[in-house]
Protein backbone atom coordinates (compact mmCIF):
# COMPACT_ATOMS: atom_id res chain seq x y z
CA UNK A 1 0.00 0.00 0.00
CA UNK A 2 1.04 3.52 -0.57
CA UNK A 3 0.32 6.54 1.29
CA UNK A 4 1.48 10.37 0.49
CA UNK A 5 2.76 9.02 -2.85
CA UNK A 6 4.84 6.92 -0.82
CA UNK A 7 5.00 3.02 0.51
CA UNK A 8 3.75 2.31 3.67
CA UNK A 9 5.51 1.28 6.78
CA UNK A 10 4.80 0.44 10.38
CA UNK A 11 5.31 3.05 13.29
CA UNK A 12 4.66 2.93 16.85
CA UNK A 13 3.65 6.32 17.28
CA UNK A 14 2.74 8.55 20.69
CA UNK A 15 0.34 11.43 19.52
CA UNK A 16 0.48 13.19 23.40
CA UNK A 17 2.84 12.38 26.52
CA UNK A 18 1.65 9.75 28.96
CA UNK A 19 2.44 6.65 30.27
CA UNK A 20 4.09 4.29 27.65
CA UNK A 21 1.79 1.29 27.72
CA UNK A 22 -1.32 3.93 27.35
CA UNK A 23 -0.19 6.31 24.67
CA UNK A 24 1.49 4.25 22.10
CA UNK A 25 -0.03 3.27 19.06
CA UNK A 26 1.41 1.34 16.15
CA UNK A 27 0.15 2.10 12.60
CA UNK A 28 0.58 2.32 9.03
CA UNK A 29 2.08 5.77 7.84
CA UNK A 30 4.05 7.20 4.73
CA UNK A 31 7.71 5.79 4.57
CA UNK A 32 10.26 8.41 4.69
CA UNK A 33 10.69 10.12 1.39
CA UNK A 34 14.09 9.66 -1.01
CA UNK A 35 16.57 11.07 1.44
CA UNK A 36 18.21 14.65 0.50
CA UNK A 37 21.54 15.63 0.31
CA UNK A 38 24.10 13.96 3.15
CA UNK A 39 20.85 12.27 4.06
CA UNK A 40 20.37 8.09 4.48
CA UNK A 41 17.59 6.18 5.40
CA UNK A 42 18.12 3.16 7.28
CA UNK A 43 15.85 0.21 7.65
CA UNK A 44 15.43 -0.82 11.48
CA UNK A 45 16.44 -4.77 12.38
CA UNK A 46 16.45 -4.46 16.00
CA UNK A 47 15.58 -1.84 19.00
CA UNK A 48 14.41 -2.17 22.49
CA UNK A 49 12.55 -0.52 25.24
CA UNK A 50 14.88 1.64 27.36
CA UNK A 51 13.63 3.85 30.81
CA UNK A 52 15.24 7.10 29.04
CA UNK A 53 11.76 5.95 26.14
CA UNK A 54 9.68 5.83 29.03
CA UNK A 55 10.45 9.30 30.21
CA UNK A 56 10.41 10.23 27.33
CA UNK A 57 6.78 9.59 26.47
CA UNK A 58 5.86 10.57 29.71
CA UNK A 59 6.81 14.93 28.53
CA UNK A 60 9.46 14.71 31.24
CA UNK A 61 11.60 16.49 28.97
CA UNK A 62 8.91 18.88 27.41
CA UNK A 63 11.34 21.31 26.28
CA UNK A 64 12.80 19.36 24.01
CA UNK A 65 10.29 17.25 23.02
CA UNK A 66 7.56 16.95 20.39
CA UNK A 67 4.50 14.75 19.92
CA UNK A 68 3.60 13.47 17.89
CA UNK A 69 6.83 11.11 18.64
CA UNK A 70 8.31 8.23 17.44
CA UNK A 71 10.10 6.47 20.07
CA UNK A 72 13.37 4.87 20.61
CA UNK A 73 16.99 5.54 20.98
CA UNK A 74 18.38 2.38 21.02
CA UNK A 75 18.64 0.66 18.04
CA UNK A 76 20.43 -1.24 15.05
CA UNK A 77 19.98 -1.05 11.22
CA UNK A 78 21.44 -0.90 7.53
CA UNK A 79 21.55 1.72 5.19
CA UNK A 80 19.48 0.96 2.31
CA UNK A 81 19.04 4.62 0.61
CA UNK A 82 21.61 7.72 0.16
CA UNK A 83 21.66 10.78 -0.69
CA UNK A 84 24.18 12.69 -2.83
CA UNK A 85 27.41 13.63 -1.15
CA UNK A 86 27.29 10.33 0.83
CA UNK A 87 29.70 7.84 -0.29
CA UNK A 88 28.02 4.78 -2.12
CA UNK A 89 30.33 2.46 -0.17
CA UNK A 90 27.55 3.49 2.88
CA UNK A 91 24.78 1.12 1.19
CA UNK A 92 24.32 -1.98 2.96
CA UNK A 93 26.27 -0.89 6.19
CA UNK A 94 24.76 -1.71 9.41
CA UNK A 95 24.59 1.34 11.49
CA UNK A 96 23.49 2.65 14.90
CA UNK A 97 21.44 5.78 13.82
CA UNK A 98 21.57 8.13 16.41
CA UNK A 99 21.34 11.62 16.81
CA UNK A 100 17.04 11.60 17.91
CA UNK A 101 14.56 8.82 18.79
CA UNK A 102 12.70 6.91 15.95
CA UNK A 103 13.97 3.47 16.12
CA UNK A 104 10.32 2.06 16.91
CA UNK A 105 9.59 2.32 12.86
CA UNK A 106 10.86 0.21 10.14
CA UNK A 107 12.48 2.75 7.79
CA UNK A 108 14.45 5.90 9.76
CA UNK A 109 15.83 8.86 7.58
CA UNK A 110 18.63 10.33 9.39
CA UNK A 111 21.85 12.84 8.26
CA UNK A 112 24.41 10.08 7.73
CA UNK A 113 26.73 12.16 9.75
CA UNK A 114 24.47 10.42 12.73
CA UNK A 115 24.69 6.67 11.33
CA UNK A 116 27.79 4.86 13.04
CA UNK A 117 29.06 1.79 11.48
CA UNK A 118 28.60 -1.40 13.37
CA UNK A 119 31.25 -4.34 12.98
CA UNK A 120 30.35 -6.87 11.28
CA UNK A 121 31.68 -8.99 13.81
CA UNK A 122 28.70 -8.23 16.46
CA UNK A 123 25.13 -9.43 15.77
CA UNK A 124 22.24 -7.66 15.56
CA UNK A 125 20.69 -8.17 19.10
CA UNK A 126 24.08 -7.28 20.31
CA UNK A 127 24.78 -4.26 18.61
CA UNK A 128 21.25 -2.48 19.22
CA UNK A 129 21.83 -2.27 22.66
CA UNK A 130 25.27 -0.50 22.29
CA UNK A 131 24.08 2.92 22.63
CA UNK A 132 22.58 4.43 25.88
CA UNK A 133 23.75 1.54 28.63
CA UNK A 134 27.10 0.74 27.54
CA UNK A 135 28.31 3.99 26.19
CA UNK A 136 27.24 5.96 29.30
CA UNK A 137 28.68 3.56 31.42
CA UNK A 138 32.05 3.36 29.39
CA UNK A 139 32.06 7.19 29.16
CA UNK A 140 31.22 7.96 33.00
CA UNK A 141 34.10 4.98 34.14
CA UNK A 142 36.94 6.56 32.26
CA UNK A 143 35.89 10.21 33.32
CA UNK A 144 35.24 10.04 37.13
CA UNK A 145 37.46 6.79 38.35
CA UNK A 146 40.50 8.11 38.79
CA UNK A 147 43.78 5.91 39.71
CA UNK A 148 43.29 6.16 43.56
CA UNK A 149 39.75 5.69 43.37
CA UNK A 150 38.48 2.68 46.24
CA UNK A 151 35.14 3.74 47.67
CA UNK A 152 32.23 3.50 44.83
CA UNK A 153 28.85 3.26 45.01
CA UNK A 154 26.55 2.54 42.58
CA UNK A 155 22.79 2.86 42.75
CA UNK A 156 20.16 0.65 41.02
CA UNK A 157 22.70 -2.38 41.36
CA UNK A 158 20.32 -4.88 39.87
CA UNK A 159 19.96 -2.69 36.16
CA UNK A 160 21.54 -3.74 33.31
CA UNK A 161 23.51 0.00 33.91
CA UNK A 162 24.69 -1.52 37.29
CA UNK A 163 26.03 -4.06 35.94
CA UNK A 164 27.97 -2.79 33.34
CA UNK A 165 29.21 -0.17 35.78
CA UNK A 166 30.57 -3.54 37.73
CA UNK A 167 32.00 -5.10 35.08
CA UNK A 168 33.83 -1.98 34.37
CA UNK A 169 34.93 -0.93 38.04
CA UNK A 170 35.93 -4.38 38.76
CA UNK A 171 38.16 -4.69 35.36
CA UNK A 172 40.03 -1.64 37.57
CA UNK A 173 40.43 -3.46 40.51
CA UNK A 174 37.35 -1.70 42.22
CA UNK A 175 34.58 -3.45 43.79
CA UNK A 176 31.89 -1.69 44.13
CA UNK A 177 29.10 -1.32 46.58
CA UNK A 178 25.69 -1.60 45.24
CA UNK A 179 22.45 -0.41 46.42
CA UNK A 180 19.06 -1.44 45.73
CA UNK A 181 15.77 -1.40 46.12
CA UNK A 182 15.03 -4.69 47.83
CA UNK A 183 12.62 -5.83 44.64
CA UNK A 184 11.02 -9.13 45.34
CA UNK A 185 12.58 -11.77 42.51
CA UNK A 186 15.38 -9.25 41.39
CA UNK A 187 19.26 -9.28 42.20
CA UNK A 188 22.30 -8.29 40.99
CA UNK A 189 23.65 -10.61 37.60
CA UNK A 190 27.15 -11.49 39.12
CA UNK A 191 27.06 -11.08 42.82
CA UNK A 192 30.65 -11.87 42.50
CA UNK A 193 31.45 -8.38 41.26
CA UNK A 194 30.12 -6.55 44.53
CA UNK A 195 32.28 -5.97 47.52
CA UNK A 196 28.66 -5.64 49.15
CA UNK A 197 24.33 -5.16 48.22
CA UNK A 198 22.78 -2.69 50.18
CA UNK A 199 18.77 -2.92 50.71
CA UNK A 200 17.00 0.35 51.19
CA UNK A 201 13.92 -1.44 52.06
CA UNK A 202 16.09 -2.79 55.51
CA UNK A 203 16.31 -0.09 58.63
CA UNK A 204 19.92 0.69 59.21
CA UNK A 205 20.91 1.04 55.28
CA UNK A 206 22.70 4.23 55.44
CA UNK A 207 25.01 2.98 58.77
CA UNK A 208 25.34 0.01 57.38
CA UNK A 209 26.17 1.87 54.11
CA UNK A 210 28.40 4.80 56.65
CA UNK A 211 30.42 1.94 58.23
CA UNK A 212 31.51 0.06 54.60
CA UNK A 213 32.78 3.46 53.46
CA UNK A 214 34.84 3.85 56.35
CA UNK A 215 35.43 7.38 57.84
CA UNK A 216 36.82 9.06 54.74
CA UNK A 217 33.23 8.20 53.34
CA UNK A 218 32.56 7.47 49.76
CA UNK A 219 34.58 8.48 46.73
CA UNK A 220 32.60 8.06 43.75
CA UNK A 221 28.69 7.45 43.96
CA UNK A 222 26.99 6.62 40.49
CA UNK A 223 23.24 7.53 41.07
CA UNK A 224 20.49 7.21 38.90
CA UNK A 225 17.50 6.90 41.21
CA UNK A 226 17.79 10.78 42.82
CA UNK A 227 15.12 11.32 45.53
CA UNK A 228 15.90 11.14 49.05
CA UNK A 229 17.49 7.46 48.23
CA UNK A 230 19.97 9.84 45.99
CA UNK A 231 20.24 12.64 48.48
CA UNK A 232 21.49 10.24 51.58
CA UNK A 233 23.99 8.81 49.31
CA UNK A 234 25.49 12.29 48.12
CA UNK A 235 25.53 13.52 51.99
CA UNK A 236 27.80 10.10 52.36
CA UNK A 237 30.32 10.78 50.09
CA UNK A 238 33.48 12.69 50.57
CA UNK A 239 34.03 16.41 50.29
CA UNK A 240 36.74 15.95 47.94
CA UNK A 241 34.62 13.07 46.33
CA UNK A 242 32.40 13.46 43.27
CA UNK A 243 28.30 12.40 43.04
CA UNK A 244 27.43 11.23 39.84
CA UNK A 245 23.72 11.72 39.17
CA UNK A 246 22.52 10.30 35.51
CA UNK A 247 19.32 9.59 35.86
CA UNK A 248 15.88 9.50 38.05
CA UNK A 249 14.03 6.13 38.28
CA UNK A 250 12.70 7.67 41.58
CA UNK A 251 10.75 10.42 39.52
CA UNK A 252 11.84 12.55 42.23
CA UNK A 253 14.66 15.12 41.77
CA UNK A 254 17.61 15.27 43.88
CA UNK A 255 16.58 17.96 46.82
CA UNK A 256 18.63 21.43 47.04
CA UNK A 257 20.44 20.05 50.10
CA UNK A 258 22.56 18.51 47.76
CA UNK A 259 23.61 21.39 45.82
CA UNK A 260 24.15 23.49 48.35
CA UNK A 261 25.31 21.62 51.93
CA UNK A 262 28.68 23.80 52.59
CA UNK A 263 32.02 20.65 52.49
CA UNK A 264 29.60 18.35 50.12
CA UNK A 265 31.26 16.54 47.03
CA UNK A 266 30.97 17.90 43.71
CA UNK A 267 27.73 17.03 42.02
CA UNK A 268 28.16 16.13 38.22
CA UNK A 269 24.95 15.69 36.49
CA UNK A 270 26.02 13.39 33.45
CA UNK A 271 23.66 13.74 30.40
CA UNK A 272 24.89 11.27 27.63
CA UNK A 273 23.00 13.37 25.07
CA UNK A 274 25.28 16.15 26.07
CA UNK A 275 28.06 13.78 24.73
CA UNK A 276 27.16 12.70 21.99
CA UNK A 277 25.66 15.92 21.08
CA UNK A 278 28.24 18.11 21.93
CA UNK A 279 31.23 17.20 19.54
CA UNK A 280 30.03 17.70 16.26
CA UNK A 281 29.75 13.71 15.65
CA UNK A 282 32.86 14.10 13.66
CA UNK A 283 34.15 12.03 16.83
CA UNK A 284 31.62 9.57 16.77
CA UNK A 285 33.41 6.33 15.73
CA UNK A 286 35.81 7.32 18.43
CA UNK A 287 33.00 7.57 21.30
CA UNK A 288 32.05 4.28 20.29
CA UNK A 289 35.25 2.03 19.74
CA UNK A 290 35.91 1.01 23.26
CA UNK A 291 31.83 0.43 23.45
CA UNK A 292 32.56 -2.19 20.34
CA UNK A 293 35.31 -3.42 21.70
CA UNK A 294 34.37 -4.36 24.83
CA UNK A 295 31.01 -5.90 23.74
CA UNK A 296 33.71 -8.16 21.09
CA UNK A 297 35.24 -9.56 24.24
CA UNK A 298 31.94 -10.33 25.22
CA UNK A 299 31.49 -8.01 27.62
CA UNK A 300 28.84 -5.20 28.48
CA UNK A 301 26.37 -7.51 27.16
CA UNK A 302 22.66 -7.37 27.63
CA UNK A 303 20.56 -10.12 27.89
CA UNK A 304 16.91 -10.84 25.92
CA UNK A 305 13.92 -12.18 27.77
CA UNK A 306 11.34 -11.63 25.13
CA UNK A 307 11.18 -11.08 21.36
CA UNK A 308 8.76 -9.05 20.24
CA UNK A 309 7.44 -7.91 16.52
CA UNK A 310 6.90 -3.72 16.24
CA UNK A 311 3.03 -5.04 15.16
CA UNK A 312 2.69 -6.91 18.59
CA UNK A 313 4.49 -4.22 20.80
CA UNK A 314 1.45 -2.62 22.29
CA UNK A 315 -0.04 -5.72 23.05
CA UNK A 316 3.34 -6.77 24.54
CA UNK A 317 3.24 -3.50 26.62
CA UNK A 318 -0.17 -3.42 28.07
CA UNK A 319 0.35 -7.61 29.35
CA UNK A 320 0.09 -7.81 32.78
CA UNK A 321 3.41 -9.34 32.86
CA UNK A 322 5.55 -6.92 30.52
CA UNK A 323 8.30 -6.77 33.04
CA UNK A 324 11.23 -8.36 31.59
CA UNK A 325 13.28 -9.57 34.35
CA UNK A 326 16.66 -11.76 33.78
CA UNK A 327 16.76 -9.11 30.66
CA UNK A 328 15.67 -6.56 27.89
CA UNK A 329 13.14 -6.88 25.34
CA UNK A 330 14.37 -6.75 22.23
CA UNK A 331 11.91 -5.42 18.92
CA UNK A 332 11.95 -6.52 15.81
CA UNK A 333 10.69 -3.78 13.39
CA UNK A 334 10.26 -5.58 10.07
CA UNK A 335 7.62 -8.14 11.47
């Protein structure tokens, strides 16, 4: 079928913010039209369902976000239309195409300045996870744990984040100490990495937390809950420590305390958009090679629970048991 002049495609479109599950729709709209100059389009093979999509949808970010939306900013495909000034050698190249969401649609027109070759060495279901997980946790390792570095926390333990931040720290001779929310069925996926698991569901968390850190306190917390959770661990760590906050599970913001409590650590609010953004994505392939190389070793890797065609993702959403723990879903656009 055509539409606008042009074939079809599927879409899983949100026309207003809300909760995921409630506002998305998929449906048959116009495929992207030839793409213009420096332009590609790319035709989806694999995405998945990351918290940053859920908030997202949600008009958390409302100031730089428009609906009607196409989700999705993880995501794996190959170039199958270019437009003049891009090198025919591009065709056929699997790429991650970054730059803005849209992965939840089968074609995705792009500059090809924002499609970064894959190699052909990792598989699709392993390369469309390479983006937000991996890279921020490469990117935030290598920039805030310095040689010296011994006391590290890291909140939401039992996420696929956690545990790439693990596998990183640990690679560094750093065991770090994990909190989390005491979620019935859910743990950490190598306890082995962990020097300890904190429970903030138990009384006594933050002395039991104080007395692991040791006097000196912590030296680099990686947060991504915020909230009070957030807060408590910021007032535990060092003065001449650093609190990384990256994200907010909680849905509660980090309170002013911790901006402003005279002898507190510095507060670095990592936004991987700001990376990726903010170099002109001439550096690109750069940002990602130790990503791609530490996913070849077989590392950083995230696990799939559930398959799931883009025509069957709402349905998949709105099941009562959507949750996908033991690992990601991973969606197939072109069924």
């Amino acid at each position: 079928m055509r539409r606008e002049g042009r074939p079809s495609m599927l879409a899983a479109v949100v026309d207003s913010p809300g909760r995921l599950a409630d506002v998305l729709a998929v449906r048959e709209v116009a495929g992207p039209p030839a793409p213009g100059a420096g332009e590609a389009v790319v035709r989806m093979l694999a995405s998945t369902v990351h918290p940053s999509d859920e908030v997202t949808v949600s008009g958390a970010y409302g100031t730089r976000t428009s609906f009607p939306l196409v989700p999705g900013f993880d995501g794996v495909g190959v170039i199958e239309a270019v437009g003049p000034g891009v090198p025919a050698a591009a065709l056929g190249r699997r790429v991650l195409p970054l730059g803005s969401a849209g992965a939840w649609q089968q074609y995705k027109r792009l500059d090809h300045s924002w499609c970064v070759p894959v190699p052909d060495d990792l598989p699709d279901d392993v390369a469309c996870f390479a983006y937000i997980n991996p890279l921020t946790a490469v990117t935030m390792v290598e920039r805030f744990c310095r040689p010296g570095v011994r006391a590290v926390v890291v909140t939401a333990a039992a996420s696929a984040i956690g545990g790439h931040l693990a596998e990183l720290l640990t690679a560094r001779g750093v065991a770090p100490i994990g909190v989390v929310r005491g979620t019935p069925g859910r743990t950490v996926a190598e306890p082995s990495r962990w020097r300890a698991l904190i429970r903030t569901d138990e009384p006594g968390w933050r002395e039991r937390l104080r007395a692991l850190t040791g006097p000196r306190g912590i030296d680099v917390a990686y947060d991504c809950v915020g909230g009070e959770v957030g807060a408590d661990i910021c007032a535990l760590t060092s003065g001449d420590g650093v609190f990384v906050h990256y994200g907010l599970l909680s849905g509660r913001p980090l309170p002013a305390r911790c901006f402003t409590e005279p002898g507190g650590p510095r507060v670095e609010l990592f936004r991987l958009r700001d990376t990726v953004h903010g170099d002109g994505r001439r550096h690109l392939p750069e940002l990602f090679a130790p990503v791609f190389e530490q996913l070849r070793r077989g590392l950083l890797r995230t696990a799939v629970s559930h398959r799931v065609g883009l025509s069957a993702l709402v349905e998949h959403l709105r099941a009562p048991a959507a949750g996908h723990r033991g690992g990601k879903l991973l969606i197939e656009p072109q069924r």
